[in-house]
N, C-alpha and C. Protein backbone atom coordinates (compact mmCIF):
# COMPACT_ATOMS: atom_id res chain seq x y z
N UNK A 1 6.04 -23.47 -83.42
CA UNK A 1 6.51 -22.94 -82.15
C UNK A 1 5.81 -23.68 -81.01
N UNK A 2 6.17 -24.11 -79.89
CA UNK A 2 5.99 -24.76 -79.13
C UNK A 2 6.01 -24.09 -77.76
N UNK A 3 4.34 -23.82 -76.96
CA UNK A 3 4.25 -22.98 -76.18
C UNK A 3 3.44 -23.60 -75.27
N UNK A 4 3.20 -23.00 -73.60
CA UNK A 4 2.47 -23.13 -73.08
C UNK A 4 1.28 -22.52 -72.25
N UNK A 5 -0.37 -23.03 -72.52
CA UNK A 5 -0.81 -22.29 -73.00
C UNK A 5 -1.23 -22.31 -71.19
N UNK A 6 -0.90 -20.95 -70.74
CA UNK A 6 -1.20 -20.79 -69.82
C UNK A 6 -2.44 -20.56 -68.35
N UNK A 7 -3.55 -20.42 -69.39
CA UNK A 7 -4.89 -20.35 -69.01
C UNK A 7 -5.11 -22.16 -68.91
N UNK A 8 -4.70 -22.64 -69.20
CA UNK A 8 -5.15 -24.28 -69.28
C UNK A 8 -3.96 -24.89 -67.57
N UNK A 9 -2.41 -24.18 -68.09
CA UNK A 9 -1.67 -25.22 -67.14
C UNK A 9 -1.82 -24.91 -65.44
N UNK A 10 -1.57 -25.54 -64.81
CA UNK A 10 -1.88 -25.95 -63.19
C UNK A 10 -0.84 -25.49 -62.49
N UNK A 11 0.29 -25.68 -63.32
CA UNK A 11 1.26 -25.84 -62.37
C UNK A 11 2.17 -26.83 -61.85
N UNK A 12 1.71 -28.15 -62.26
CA UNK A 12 1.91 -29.46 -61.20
C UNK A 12 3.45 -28.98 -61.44
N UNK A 13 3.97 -29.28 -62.69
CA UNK A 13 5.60 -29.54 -63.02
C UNK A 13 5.97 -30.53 -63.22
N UNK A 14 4.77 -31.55 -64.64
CA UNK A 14 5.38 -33.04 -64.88
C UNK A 14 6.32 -32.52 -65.71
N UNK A 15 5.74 -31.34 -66.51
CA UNK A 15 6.98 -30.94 -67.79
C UNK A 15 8.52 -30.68 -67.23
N UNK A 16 8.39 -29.97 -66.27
CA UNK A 16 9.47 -29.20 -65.73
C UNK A 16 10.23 -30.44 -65.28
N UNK A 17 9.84 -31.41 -64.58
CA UNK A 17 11.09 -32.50 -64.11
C UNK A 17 10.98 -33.39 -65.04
N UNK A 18 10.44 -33.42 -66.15
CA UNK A 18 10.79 -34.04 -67.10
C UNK A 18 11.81 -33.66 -68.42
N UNK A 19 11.95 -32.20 -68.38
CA UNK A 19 12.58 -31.16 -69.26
C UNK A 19 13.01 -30.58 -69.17
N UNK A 20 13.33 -30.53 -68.31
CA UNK A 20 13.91 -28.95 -67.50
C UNK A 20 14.91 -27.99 -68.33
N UNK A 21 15.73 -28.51 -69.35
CA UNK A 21 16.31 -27.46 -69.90
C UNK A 21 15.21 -27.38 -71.21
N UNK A 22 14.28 -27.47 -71.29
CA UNK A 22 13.01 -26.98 -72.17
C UNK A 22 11.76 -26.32 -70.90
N UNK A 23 11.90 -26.33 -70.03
CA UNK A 23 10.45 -25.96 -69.24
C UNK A 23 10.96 -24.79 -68.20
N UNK A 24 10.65 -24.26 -67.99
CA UNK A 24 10.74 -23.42 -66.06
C UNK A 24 9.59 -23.23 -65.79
N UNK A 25 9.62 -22.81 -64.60
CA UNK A 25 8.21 -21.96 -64.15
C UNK A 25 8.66 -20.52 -64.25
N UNK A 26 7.41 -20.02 -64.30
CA UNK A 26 7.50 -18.62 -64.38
C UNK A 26 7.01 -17.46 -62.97
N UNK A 27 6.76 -16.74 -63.19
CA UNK A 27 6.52 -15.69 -62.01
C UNK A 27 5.71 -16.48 -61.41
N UNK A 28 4.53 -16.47 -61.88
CA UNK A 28 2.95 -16.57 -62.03
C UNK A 28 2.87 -18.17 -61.68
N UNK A 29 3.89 -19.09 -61.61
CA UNK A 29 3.99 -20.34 -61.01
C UNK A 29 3.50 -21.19 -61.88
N UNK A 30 3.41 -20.94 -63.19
CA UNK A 30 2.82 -21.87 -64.19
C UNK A 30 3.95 -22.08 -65.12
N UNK A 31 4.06 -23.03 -65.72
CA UNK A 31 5.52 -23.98 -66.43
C UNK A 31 5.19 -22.57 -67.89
N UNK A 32 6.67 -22.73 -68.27
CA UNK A 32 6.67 -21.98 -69.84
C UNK A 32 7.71 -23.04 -70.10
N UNK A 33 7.92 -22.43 -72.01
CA UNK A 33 9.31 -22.95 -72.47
C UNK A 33 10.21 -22.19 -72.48
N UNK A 34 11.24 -22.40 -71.87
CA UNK A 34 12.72 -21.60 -72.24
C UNK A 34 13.39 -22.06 -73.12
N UNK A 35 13.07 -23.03 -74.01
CA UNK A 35 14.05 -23.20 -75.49
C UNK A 35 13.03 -24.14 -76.07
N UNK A 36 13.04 -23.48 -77.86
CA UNK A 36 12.57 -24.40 -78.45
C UNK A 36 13.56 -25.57 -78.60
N UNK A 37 12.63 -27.22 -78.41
CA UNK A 37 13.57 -27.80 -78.81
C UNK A 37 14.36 -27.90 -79.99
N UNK A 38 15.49 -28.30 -80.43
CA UNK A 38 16.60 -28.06 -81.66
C UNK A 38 17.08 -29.68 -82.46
N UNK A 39 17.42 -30.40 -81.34
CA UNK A 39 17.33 -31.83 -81.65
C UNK A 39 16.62 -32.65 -81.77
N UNK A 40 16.89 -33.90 -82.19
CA UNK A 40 15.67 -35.07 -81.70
C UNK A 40 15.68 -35.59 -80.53
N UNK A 41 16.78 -35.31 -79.95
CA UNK A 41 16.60 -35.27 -78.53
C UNK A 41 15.83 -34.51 -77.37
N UNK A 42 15.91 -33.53 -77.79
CA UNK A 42 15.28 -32.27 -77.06
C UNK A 42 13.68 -32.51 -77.99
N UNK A 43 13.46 -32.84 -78.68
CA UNK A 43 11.82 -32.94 -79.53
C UNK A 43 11.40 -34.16 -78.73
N UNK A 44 11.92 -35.41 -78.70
CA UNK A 44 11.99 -36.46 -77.96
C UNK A 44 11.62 -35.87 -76.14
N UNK A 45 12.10 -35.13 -75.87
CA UNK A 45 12.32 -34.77 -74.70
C UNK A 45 10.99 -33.64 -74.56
N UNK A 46 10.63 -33.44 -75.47
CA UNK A 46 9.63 -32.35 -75.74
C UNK A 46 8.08 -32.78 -75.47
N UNK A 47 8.26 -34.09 -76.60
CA UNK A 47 6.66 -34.99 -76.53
C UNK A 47 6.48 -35.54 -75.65
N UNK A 48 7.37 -36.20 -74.64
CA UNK A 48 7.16 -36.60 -73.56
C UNK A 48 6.61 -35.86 -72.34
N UNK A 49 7.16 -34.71 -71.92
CA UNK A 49 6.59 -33.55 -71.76
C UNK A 49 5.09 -33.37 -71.97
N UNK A 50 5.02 -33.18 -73.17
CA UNK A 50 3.75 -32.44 -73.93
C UNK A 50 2.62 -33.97 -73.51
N UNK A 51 3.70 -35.53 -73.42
CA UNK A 51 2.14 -36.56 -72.95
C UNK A 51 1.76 -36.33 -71.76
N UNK A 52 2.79 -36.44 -70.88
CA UNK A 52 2.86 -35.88 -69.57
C UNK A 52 1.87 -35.63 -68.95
N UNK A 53 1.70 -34.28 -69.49
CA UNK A 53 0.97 -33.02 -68.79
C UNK A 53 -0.30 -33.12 -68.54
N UNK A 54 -1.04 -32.93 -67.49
CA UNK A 54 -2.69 -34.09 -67.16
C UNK A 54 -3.63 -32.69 -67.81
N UNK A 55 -3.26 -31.89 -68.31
CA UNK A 55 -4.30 -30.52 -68.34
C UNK A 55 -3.91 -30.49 -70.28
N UNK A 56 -3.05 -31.61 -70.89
CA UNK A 56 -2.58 -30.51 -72.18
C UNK A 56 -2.76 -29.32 -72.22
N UNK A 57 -2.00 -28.91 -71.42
CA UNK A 57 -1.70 -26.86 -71.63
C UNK A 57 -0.54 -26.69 -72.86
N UNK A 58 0.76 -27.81 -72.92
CA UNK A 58 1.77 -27.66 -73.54
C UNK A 58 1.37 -28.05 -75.26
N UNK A 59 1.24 -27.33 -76.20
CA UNK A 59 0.58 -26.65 -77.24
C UNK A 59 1.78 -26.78 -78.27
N UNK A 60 1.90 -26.57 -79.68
CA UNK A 60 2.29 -26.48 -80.57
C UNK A 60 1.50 -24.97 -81.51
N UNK A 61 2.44 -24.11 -81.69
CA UNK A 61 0.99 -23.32 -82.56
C UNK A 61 0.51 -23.70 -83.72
N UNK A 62 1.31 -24.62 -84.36
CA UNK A 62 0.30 -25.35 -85.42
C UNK A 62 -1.24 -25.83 -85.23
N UNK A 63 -1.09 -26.72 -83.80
CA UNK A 63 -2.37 -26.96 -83.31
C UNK A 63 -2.96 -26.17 -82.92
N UNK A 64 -2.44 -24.97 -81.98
CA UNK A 64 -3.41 -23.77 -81.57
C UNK A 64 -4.45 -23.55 -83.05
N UNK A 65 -3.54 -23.41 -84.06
CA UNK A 65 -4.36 -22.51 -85.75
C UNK A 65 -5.28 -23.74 -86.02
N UNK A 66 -5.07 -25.37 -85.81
CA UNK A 66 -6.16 -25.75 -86.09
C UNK A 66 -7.29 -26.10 -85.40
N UNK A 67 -7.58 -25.92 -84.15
CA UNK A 67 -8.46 -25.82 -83.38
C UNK A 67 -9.30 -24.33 -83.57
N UNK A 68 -8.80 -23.32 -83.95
CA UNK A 68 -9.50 -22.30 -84.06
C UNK A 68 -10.03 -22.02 -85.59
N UNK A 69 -9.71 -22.53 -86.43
CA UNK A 69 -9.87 -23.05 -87.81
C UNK A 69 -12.04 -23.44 -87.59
């Protein structure tokens, strides 16, 4: 599952104009996901995103479980 981890992100919105039908902002003015990606397009569209981002807030929970491991 592919999330963002909100205590980490800023805000800027590299994800969001890079993804936008994967990113919004939320109340709270910090980027979420509104769809996991489904394609390799949208995964493609995903990692780019996820290099993007100057804070890595944008997370995988696979990686969340191995960092806390």
């Amino acid at each position: 599952m592919k999330f963002v981890d909100k205590s980490l992100c800023i805000g800027c919105g590299a994800c969001v104009s890079v993804a936008e039908k994967l990113f919004k902002f939320g109340e709270d003015g910090k980027a979420e996901v509104i769809k996991q990606p489904e394609t390799e397009e949208e995964l493609a569209t995903y990692e780019l995103a996820k290099g993007g981002c100057p804070v890595e807030a944008i997370q995988t929970q696979e990686e969340e479980m191995k960092m806390a491991a």
